[in-house]
PDB file of N, CA and C in Angstrom:
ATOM      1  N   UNK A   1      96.667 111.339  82.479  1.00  0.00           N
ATOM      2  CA  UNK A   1      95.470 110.810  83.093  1.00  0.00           C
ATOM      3  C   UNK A   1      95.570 109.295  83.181  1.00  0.00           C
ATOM      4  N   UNK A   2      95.106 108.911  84.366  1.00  0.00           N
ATOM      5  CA  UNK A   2      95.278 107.252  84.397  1.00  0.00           C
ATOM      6  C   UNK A   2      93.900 107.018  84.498  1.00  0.00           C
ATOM      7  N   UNK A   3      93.845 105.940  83.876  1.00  0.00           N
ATOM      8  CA  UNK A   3      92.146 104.742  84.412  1.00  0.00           C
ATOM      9  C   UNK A   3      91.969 104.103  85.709  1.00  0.00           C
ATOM     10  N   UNK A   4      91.597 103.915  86.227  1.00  0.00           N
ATOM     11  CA  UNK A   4      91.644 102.913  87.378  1.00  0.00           C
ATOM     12  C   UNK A   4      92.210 101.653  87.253  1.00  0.00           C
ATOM     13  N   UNK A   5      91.782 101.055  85.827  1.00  0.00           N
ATOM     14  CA  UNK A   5      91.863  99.590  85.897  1.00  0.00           C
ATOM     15  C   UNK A   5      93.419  99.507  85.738  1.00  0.00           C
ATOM     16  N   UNK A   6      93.945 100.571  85.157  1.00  0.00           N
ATOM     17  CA  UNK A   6      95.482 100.776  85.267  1.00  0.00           C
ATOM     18  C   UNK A   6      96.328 101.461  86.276  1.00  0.00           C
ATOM     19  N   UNK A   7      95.586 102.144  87.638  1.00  0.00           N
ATOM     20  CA  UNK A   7      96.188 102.534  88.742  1.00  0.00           C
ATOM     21  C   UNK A   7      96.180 101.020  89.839  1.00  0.00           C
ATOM     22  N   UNK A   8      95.141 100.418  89.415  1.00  0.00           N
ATOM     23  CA  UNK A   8      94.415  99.234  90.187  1.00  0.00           C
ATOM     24  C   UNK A   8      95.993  97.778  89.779  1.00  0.00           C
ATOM     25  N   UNK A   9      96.130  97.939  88.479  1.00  0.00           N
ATOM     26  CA  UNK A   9      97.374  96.434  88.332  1.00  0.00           C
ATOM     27  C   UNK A   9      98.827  97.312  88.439  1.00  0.00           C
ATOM     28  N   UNK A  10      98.894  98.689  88.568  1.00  0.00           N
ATOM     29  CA  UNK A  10     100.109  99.084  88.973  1.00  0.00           C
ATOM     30  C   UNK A  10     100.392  99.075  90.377  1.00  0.00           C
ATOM     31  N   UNK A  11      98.891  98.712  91.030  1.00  0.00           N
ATOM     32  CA  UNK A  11      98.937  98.293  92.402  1.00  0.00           C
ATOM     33  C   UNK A  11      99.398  97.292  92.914  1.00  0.00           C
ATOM     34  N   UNK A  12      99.440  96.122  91.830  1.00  0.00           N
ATOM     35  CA  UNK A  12      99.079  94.716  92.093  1.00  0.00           C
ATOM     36  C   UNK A  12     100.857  94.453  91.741  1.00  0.00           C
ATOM     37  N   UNK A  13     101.201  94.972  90.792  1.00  0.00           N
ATOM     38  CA  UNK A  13     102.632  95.133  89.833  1.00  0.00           C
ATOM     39  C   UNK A  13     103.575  95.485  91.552  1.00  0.00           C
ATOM     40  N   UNK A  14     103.298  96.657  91.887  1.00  0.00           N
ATOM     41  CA  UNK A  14     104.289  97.141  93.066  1.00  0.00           C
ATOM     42  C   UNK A  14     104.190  96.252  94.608  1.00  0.00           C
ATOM     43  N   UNK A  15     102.900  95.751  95.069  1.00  0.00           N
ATOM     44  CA  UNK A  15     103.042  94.720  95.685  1.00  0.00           C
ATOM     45  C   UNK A  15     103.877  94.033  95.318  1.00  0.00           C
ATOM     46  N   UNK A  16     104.036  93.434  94.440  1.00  0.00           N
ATOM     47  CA  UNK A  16     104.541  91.609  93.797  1.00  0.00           C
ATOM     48  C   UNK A  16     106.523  92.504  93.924  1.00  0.00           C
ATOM     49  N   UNK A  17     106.497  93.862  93.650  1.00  0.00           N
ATOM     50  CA  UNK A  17     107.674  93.872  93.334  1.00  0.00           C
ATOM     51  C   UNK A  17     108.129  94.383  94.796  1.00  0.00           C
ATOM     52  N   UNK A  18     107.826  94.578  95.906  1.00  0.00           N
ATOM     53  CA  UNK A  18     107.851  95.323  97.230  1.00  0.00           C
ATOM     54  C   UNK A  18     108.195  93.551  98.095  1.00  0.00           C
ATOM     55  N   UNK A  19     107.578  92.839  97.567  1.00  0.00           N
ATOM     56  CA  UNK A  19     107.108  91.971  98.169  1.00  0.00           C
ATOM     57  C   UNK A  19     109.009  90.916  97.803  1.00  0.00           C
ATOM     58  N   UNK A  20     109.322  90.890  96.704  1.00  0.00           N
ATOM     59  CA  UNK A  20     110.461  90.084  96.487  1.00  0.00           C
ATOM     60  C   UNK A  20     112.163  90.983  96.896  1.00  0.00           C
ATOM     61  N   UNK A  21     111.330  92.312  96.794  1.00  0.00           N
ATOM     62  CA  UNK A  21     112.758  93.233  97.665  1.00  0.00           C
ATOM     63  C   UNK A  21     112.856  93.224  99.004  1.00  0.00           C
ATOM     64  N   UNK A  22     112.157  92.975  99.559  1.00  0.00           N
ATOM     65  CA  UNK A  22     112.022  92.816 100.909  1.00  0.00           C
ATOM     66  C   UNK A  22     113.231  92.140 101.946  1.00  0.00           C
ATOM     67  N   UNK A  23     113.377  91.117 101.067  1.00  0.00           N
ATOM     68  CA  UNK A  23     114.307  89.941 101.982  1.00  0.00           C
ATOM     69  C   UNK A  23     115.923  90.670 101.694  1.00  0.00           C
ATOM     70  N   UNK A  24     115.604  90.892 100.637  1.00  0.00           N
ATOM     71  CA  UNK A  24     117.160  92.101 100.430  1.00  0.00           C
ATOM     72  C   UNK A  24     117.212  92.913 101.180  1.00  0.00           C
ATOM     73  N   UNK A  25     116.308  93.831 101.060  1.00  0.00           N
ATOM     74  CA  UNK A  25     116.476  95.408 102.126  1.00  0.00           C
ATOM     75  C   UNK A  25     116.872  94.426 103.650  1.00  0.00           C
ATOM     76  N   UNK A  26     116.131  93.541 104.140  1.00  0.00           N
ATOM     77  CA  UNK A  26     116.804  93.164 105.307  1.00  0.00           C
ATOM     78  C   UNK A  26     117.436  92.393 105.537  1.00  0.00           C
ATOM     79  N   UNK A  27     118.381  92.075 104.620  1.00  0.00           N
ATOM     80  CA  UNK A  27     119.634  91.305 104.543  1.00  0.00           C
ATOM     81  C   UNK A  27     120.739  92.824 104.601  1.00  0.00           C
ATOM     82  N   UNK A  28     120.543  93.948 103.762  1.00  0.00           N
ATOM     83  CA  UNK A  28     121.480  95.121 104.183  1.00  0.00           C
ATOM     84  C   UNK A  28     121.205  95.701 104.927  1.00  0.00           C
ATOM     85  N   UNK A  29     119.862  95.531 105.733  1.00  0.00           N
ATOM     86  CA  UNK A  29     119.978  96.532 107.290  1.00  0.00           C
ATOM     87  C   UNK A  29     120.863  95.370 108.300  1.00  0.00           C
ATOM     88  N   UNK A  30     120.847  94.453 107.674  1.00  0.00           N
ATOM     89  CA  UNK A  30     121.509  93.637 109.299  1.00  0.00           C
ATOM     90  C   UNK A  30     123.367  93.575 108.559  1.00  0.00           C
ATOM     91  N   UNK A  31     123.556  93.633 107.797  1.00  0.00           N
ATOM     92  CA  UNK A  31     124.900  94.431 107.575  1.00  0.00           C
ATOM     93  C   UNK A  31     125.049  95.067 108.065  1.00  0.00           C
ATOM     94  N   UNK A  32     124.345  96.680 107.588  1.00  0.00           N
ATOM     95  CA  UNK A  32     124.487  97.876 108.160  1.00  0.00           C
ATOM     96  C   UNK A  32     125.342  97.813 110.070  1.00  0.00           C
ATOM     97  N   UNK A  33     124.096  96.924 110.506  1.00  0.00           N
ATOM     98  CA  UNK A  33     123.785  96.777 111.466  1.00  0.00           C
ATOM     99  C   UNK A  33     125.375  96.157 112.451  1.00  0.00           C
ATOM    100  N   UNK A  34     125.776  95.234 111.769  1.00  0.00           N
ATOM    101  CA  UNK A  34     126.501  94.529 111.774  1.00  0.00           C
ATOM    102  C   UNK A  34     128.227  95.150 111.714  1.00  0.00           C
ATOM    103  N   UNK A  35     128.088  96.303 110.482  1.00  0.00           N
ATOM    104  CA  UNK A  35     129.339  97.233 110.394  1.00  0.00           C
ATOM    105  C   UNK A  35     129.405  98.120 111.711  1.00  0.00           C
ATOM    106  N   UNK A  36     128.342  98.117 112.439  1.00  0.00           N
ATOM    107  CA  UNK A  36     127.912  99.473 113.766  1.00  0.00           C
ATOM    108  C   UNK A  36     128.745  98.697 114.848  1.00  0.00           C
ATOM    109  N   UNK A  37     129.263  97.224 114.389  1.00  0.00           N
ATOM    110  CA  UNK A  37     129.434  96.665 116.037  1.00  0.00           C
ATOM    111  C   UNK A  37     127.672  95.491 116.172  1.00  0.00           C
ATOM    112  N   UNK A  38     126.639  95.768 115.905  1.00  0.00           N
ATOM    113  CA  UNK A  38     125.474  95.390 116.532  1.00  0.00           C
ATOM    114  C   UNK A  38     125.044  94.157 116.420  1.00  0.00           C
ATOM    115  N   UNK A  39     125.101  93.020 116.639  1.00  0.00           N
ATOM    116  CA  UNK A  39     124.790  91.985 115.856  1.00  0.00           C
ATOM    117  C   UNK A  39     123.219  91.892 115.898  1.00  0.00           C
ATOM    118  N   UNK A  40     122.652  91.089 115.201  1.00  0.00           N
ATOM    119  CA  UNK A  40     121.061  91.499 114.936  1.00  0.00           C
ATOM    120  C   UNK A  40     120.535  90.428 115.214  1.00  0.00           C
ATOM    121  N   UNK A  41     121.107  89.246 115.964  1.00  0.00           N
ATOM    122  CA  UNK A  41     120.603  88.147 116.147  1.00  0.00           C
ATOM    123  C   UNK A  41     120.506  88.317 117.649  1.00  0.00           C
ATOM    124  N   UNK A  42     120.856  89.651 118.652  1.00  0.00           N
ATOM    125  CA  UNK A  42     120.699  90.184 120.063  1.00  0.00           C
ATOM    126  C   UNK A  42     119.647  90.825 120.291  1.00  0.00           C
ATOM    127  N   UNK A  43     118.915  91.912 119.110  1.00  0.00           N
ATOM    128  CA  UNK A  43     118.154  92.466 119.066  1.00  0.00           C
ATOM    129  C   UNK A  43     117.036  91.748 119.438  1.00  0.00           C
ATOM    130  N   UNK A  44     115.829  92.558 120.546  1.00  0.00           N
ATOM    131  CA  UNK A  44     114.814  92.050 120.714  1.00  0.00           C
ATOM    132  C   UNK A  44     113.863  92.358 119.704  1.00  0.00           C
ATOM    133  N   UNK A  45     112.875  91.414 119.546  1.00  0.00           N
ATOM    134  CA  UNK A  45     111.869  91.935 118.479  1.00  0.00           C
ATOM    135  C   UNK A  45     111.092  93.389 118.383  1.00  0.00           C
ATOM    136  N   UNK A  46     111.140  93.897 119.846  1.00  0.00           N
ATOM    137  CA  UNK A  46     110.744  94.650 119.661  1.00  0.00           C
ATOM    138  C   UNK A  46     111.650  95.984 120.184  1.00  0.00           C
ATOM    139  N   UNK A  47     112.699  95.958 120.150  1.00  0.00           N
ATOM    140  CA  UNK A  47     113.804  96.883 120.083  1.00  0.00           C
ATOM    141  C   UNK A  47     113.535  97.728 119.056  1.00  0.00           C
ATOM    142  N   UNK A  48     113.142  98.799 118.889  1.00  0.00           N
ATOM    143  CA  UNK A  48     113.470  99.828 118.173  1.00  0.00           C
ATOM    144  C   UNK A  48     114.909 101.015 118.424  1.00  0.00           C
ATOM    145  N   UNK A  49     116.066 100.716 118.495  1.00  0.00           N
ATOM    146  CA  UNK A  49     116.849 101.337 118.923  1.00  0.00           C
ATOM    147  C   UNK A  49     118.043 101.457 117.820  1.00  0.00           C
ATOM    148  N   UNK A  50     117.713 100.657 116.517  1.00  0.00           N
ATOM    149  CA  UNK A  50     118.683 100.645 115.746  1.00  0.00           C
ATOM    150  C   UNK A  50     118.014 101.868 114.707  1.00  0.00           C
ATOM    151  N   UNK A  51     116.500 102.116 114.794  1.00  0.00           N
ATOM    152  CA  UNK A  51     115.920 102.595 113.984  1.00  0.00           C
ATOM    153  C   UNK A  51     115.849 104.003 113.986  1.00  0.00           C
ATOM    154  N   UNK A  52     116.288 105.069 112.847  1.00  0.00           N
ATOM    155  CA  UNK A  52     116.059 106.277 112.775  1.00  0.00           C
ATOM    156  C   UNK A  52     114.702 106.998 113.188  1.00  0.00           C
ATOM    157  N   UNK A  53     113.436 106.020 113.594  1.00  0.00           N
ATOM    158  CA  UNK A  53     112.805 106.780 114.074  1.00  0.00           C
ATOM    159  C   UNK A  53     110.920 105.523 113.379  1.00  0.00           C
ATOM    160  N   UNK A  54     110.020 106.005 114.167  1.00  0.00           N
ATOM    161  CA  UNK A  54     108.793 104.832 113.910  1.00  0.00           C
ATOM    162  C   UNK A  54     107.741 105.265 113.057  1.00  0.00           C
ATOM    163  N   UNK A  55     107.418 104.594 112.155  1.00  0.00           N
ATOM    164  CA  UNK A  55     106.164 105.590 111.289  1.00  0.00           C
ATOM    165  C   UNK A  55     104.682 104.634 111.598  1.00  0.00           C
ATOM    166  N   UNK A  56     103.706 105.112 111.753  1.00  0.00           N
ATOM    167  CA  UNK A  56     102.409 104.201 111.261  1.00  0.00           C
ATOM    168  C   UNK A  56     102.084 104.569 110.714  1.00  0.00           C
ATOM    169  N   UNK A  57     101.421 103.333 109.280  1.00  0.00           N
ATOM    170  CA  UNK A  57     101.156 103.955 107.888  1.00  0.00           C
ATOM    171  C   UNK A  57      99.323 102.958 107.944  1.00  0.00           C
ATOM    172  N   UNK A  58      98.585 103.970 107.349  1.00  0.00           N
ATOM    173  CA  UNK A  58      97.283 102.879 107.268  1.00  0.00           C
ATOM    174  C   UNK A  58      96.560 103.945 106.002  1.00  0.00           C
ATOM    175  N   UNK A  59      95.643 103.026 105.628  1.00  0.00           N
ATOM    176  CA  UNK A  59      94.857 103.707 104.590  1.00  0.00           C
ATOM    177  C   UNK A  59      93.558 102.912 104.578  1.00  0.00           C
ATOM    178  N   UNK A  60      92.337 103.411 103.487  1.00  0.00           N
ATOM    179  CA  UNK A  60      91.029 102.842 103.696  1.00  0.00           C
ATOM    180  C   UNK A  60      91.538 101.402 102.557  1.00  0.00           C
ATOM    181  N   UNK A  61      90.926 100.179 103.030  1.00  0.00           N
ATOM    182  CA  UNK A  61      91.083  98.883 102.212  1.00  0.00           C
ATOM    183  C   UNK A  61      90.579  99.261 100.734  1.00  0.00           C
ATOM    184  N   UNK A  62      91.281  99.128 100.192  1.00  0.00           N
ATOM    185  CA  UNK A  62      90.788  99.292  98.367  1.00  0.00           C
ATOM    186  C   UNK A  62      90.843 100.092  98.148  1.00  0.00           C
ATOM    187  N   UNK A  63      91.729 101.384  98.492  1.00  0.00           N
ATOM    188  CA  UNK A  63      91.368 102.791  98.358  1.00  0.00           C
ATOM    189  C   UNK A  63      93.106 102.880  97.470  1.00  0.00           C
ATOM    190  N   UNK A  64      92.706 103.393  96.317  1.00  0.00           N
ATOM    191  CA  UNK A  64      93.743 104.199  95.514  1.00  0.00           C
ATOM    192  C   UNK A  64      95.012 104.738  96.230  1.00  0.00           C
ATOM    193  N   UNK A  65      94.953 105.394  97.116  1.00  0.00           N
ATOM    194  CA  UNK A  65      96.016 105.915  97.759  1.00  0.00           C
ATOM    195  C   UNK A  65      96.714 104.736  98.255  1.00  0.00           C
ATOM    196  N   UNK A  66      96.195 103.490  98.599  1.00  0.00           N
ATOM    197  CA  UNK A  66      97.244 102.279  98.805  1.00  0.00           C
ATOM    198  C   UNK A  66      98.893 101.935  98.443  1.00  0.00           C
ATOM    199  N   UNK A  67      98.589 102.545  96.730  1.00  0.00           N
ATOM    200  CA  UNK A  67      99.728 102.906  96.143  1.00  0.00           C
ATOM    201  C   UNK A  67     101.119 103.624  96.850  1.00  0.00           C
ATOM    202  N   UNK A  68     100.636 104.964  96.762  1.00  0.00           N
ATOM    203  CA  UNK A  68     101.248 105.945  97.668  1.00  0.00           C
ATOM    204  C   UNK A  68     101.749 105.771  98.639  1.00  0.00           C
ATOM    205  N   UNK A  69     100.670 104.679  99.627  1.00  0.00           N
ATOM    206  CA  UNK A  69     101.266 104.415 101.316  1.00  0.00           C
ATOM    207  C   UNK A  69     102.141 103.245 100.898  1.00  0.00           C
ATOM    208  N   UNK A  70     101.698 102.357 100.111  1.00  0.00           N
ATOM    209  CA  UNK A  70     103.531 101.334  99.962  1.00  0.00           C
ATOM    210  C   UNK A  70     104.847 102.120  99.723  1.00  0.00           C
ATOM    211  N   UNK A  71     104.708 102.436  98.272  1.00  0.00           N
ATOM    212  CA  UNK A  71     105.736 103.829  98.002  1.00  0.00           C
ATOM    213  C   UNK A  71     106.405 104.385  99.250  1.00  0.00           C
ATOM    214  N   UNK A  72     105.591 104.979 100.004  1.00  0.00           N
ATOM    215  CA  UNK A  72     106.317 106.062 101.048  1.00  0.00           C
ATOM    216  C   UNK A  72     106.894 105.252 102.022  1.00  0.00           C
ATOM    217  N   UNK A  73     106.003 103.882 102.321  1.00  0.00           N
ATOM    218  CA  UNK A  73     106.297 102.679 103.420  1.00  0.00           C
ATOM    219  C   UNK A  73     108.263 102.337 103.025  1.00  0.00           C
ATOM    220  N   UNK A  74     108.062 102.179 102.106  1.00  0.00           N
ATOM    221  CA  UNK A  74     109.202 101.114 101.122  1.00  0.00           C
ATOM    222  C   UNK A  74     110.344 102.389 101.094  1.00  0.00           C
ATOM    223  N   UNK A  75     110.156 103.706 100.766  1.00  0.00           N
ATOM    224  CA  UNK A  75     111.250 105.054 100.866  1.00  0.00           C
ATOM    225  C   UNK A  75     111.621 104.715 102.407  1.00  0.00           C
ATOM    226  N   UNK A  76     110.895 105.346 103.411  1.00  0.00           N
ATOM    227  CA  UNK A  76     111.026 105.087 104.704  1.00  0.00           C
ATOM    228  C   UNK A  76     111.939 103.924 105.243  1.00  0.00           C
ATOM    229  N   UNK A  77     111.263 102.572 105.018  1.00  0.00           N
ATOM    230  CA  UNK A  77     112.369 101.704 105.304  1.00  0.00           C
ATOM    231  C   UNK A  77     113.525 101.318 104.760  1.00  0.00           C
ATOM    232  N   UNK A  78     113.893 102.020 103.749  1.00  0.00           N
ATOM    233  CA  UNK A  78     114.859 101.796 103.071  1.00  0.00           C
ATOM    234  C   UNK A  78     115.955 103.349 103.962  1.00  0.00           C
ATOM    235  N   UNK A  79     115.295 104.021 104.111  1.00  0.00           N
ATOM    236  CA  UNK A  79     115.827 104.816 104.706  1.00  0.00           C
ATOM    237  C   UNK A  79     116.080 104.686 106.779  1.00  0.00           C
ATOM    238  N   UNK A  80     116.169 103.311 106.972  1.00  0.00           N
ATOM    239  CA  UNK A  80     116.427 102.824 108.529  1.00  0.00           C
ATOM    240  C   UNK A  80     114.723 103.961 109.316  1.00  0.00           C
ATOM    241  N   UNK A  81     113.820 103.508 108.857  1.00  0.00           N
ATOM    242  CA  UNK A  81     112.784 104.000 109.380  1.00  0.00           C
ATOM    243  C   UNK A  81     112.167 102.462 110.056  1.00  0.00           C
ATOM    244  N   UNK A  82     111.383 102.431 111.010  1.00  0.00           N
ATOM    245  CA  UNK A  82     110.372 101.660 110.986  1.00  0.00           C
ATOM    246  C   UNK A  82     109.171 101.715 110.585  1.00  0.00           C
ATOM    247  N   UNK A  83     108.540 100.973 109.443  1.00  0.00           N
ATOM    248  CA  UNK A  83     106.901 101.096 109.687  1.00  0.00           C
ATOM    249  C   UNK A  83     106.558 100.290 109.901  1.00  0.00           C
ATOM    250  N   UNK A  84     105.505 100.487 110.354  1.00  0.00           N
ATOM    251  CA  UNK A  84     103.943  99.631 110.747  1.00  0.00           C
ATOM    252  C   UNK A  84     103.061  99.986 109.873  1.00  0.00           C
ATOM    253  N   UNK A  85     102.797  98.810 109.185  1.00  0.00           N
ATOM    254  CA  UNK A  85     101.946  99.139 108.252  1.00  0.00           C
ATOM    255  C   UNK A  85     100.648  98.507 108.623  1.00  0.00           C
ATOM    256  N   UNK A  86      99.849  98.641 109.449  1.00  0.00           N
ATOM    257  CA  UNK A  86      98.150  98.388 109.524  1.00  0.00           C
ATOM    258  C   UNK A  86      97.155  98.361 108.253  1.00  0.00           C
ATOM    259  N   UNK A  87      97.286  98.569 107.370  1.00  0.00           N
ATOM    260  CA  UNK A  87      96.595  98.331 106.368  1.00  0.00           C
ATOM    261  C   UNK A  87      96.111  99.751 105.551  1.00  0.00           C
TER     262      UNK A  87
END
């Protein structure tokens, strides 16, 4: 069983830690990218063509499940997904 006030800073904990992996995960997709032949500095911004496929992820503001939708956001792109994350 969890408390809130402890689902609430494991919220705050996985931001802060989502937030400093970030620049990594896309430093090895443009490798990836890069081993394909592709260079990633051609890509248009809004090219989706390198990507296994597009997700939109949203949830209610302050709502518990926030958790969950980073989590699945962060699996996904790590897995050459795109999301859009709207909130």
């Amino acid at each position: 069983k969890m408390f809130l006030p402890q689902v609430i800073k494991s919220a705050r904990v996985m931001k802060r830690a989502v937030a400093y992996l970030l620049p990594f995960m896309e430093k090895e997709k443009e490798e990836n990218l890069r081993k394909q032949g592709i260079d990633p500095a051609t890509l248009a911004e809004d090219d989706d063509s390198a990507y296994a496929g597009k997700v939109l992820m949203a949830t209610v503001k302050g709502d518990v499940h926030d958790i969950g939708k980073n989590i699945v956001s962060v699996v996904l792109g790590c897995n050459n997904y795109k999301v859009y994350d709207i909130g």
